[in-house]
C-alpha atoms as a PDB file:
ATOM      1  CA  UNK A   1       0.000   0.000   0.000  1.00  0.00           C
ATOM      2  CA  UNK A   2       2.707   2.094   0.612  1.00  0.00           C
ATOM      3  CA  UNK A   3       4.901   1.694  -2.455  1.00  0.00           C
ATOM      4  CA  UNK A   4       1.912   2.708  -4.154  1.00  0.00           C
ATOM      5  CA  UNK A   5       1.690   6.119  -3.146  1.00  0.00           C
ATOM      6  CA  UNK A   6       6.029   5.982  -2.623  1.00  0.00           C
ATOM      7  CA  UNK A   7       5.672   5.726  -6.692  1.00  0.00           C
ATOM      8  CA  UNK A   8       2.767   7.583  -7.034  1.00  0.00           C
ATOM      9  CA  UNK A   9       4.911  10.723  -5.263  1.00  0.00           C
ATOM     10  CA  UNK A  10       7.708  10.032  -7.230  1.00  0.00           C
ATOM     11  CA  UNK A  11       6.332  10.503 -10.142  1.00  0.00           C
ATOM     12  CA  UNK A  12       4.258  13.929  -9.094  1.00  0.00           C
ATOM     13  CA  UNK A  13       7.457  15.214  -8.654  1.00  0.00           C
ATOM     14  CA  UNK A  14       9.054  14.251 -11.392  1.00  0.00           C
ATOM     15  CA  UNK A  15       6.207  15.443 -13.668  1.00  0.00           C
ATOM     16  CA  UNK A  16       7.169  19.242 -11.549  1.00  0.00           C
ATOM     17  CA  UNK A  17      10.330  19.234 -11.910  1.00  0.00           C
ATOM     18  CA  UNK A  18       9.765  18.366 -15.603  1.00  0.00           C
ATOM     19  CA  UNK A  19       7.592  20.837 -16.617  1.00  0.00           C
ATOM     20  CA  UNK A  20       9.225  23.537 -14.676  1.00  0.00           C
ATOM     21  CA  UNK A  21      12.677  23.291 -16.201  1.00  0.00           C
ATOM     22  CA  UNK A  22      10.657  23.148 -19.463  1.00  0.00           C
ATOM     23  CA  UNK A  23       9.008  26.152 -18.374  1.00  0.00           C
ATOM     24  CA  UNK A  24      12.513  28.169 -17.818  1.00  0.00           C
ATOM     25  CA  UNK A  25      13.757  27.183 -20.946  1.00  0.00           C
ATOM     26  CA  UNK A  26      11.153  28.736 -22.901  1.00  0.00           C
ATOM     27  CA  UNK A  27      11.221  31.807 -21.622  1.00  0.00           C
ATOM     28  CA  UNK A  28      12.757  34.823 -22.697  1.00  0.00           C
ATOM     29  CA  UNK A  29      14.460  37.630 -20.825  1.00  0.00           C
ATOM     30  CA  UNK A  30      14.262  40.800 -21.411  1.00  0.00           C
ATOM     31  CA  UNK A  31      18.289  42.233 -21.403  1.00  0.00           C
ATOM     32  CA  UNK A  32      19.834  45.386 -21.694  1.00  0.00           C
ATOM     33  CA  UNK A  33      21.897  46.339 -25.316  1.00  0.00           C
ATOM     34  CA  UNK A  34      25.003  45.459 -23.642  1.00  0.00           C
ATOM     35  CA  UNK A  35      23.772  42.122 -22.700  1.00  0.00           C
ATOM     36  CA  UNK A  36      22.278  41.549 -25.574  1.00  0.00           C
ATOM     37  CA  UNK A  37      25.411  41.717 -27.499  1.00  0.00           C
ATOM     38  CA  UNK A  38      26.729  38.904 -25.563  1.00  0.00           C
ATOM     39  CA  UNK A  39      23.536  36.575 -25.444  1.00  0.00           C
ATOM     40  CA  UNK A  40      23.699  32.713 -26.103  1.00  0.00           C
ATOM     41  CA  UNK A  41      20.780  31.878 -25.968  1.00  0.00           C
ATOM     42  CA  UNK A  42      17.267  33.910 -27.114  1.00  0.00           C
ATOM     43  CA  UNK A  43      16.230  37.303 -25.772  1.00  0.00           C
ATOM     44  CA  UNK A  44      14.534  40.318 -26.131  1.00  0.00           C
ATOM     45  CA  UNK A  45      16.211  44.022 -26.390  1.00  0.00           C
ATOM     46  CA  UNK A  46      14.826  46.930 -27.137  1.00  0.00           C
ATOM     47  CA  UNK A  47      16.315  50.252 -28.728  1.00  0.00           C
ATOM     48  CA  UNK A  48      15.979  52.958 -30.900  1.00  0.00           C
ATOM     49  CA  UNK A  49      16.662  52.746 -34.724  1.00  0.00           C
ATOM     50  CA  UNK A  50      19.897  54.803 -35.751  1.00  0.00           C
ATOM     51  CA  UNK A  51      18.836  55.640 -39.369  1.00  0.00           C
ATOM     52  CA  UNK A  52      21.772  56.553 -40.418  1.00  0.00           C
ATOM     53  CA  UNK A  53      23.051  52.837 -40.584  1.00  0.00           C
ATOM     54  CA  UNK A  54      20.226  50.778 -42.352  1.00  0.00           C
ATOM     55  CA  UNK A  55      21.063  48.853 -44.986  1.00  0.00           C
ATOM     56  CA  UNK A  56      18.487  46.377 -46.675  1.00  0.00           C
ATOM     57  CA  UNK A  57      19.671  43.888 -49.202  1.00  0.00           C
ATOM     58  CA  UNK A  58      16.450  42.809 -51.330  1.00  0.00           C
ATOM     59  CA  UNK A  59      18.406  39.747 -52.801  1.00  0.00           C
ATOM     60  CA  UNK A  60      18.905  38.097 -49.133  1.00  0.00           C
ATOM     61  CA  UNK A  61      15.832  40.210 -48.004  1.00  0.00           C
ATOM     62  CA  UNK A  62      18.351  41.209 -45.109  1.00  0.00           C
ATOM     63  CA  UNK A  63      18.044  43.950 -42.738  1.00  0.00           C
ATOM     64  CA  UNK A  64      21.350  45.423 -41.273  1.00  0.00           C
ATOM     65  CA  UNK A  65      20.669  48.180 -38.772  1.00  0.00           C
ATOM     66  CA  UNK A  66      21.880  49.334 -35.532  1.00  0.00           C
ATOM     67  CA  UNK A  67      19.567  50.333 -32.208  1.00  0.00           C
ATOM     68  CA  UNK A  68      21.354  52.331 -29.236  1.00  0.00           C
ATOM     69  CA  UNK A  69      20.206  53.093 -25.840  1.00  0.00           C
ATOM     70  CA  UNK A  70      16.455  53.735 -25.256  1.00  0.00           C
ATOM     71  CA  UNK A  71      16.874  57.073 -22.641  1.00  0.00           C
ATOM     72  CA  UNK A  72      19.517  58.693 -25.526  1.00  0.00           C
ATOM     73  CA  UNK A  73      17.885  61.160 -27.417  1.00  0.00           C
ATOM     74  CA  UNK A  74      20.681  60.615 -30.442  1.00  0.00           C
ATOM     75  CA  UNK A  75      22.830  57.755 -31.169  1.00  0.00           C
ATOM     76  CA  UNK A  76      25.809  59.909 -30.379  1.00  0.00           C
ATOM     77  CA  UNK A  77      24.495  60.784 -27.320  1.00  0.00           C
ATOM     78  CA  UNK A  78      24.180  57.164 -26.422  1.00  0.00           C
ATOM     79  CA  UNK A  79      26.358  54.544 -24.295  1.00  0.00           C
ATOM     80  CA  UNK A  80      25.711  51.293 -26.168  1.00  0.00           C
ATOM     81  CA  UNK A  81      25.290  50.013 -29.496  1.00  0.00           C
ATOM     82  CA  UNK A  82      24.145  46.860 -31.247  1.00  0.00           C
ATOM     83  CA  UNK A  83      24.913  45.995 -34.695  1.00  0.00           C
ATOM     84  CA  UNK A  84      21.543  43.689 -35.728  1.00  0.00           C
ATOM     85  CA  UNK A  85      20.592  41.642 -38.514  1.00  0.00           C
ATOM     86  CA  UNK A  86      17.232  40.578 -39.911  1.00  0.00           C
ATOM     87  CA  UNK A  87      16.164  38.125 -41.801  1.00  0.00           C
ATOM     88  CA  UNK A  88      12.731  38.788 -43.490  1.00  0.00           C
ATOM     89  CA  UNK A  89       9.741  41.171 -44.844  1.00  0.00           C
ATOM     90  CA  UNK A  90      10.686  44.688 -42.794  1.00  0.00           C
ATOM     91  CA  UNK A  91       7.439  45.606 -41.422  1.00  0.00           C
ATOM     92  CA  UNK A  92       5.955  48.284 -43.384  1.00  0.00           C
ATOM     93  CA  UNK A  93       6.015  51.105 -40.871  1.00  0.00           C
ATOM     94  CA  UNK A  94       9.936  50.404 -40.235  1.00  0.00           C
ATOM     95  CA  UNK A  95      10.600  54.084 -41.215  1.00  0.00           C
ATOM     96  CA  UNK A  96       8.397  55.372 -39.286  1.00  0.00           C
ATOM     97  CA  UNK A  97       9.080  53.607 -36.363  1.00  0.00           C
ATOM     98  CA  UNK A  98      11.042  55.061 -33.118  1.00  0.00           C
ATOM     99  CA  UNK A  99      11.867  51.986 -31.604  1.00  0.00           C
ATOM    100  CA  UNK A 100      11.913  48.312 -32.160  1.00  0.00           C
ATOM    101  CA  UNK A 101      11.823  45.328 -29.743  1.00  0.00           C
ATOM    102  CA  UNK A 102      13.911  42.685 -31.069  1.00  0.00           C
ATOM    103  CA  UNK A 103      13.947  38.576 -30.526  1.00  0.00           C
ATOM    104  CA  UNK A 104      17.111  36.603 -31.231  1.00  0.00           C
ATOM    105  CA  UNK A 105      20.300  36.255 -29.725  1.00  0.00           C
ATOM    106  CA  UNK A 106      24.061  36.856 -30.313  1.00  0.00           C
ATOM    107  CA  UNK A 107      25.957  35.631 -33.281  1.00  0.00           C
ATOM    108  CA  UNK A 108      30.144  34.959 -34.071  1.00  0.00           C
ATOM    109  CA  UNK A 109      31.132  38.090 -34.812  1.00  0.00           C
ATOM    110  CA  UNK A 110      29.088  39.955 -31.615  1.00  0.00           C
ATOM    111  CA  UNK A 111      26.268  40.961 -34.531  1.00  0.00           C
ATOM    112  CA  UNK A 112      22.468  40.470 -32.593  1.00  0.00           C
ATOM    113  CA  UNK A 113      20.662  37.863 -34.914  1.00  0.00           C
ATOM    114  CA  UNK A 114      17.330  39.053 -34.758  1.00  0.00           C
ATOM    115  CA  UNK A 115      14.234  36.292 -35.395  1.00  0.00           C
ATOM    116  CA  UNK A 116      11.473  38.905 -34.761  1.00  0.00           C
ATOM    117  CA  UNK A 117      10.650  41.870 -34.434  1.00  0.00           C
ATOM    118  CA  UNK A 118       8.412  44.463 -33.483  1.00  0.00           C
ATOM    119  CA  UNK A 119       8.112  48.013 -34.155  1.00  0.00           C
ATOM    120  CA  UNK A 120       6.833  50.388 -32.361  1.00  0.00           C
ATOM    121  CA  UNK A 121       5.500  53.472 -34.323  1.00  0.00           C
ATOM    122  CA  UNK A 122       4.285  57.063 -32.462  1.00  0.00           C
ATOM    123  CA  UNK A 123       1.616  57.933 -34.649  1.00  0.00           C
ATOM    124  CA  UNK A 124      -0.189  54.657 -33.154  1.00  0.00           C
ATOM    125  CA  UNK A 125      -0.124  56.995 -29.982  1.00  0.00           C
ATOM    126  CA  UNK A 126      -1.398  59.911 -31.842  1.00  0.00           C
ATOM    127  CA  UNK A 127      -5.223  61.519 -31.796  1.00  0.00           C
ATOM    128  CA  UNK A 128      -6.415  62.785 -34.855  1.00  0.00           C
ATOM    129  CA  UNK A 129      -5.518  65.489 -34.747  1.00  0.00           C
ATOM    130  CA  UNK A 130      -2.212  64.889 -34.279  1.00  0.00           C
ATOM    131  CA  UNK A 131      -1.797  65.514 -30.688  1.00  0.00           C
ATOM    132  CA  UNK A 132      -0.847  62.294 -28.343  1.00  0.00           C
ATOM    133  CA  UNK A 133      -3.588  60.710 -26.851  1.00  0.00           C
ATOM    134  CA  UNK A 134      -3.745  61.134 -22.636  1.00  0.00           C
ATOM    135  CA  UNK A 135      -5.759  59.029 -20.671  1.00  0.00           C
ATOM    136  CA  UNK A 136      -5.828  61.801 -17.839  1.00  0.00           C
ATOM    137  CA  UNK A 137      -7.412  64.139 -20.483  1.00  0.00           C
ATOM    138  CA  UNK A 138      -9.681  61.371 -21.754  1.00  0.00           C
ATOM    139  CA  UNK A 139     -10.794  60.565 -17.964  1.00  0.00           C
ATOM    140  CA  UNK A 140     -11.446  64.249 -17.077  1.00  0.00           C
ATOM    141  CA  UNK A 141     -13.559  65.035 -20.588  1.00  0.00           C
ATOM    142  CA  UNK A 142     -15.247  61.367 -19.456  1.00  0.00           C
ATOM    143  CA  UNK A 143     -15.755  62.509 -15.947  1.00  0.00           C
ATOM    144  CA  UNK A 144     -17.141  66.133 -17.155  1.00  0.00           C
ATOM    145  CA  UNK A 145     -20.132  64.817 -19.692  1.00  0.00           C
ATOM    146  CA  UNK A 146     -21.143  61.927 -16.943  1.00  0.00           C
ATOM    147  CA  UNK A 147     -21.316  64.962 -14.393  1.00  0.00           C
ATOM    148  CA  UNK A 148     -18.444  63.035 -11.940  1.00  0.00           C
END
């Protein structure tokens, strides 16, 4: 009687540790540029898109650009590069974009092998009439027609 539930706890935690180290390894951090550049296995950085070095080959359909610190307002005025390559269709509001969050990981040569991406673009942000939406504002006009 007692091997039974011996074996039957055994295999409880077996089936916990299982799926937890499953769980770890499918999860991605989310790392700083600098760590990022050193990565060996997949995470997420994000940055902002220095223009001034995008190159896209339409034969490979390869993206070469380079992101630098989030808080910089230039790239000169930034601390940390990454040199990143990508691999696919560039999302269509690429140029527009301010910032992109990027999935991969580190390759040879310390270039960030990027698998996905996402871009994020300001005028998403925008009203219509070109002012940035504010959920303050939107809570107070909200709060004035309801009579609160």
């Amino acid at each position: 009687m007692k091997a039974k539930y011996i074996i039957g706890a055994l295999i409880i935690v077996v089936f916990v540790v299982w799926g937890t180290s499953a769980f770890l390894t499918t999860t991605v951090q989310y790392v700083p540029i600098e760590q990022a550049a050193v990565a060996s296995r997949t995470v997420q950085v994000m940055g902002k898109i220095d223009f001034d070095k995008v190159k896209y080959d339409t034969d490979k359909s390869c993206l070469e650009f380079a992101i630098y610190d989030a808080e910089a307002a230039t790239p000169q005025a930034a601390q940390s590069h990454l040199q990143v390559v990508y691999y696919g269709v560039v999302p269509g509001n690429f140029d527009q974009a301010t910032s992109v969050v990027l999935k991969g990981k580190s390759g040879a040569d310390g270039t960030f092998i990027a698998e996905q991406m996402l871009v994020k673009c300001p005028s998403k942000y925008q009203g219509e009439g070109g002012e940035y939406q504010d959920m303050k504002k939107h809570d107070e006009a909200v709060g004035a027609s309801t009579g609160a």
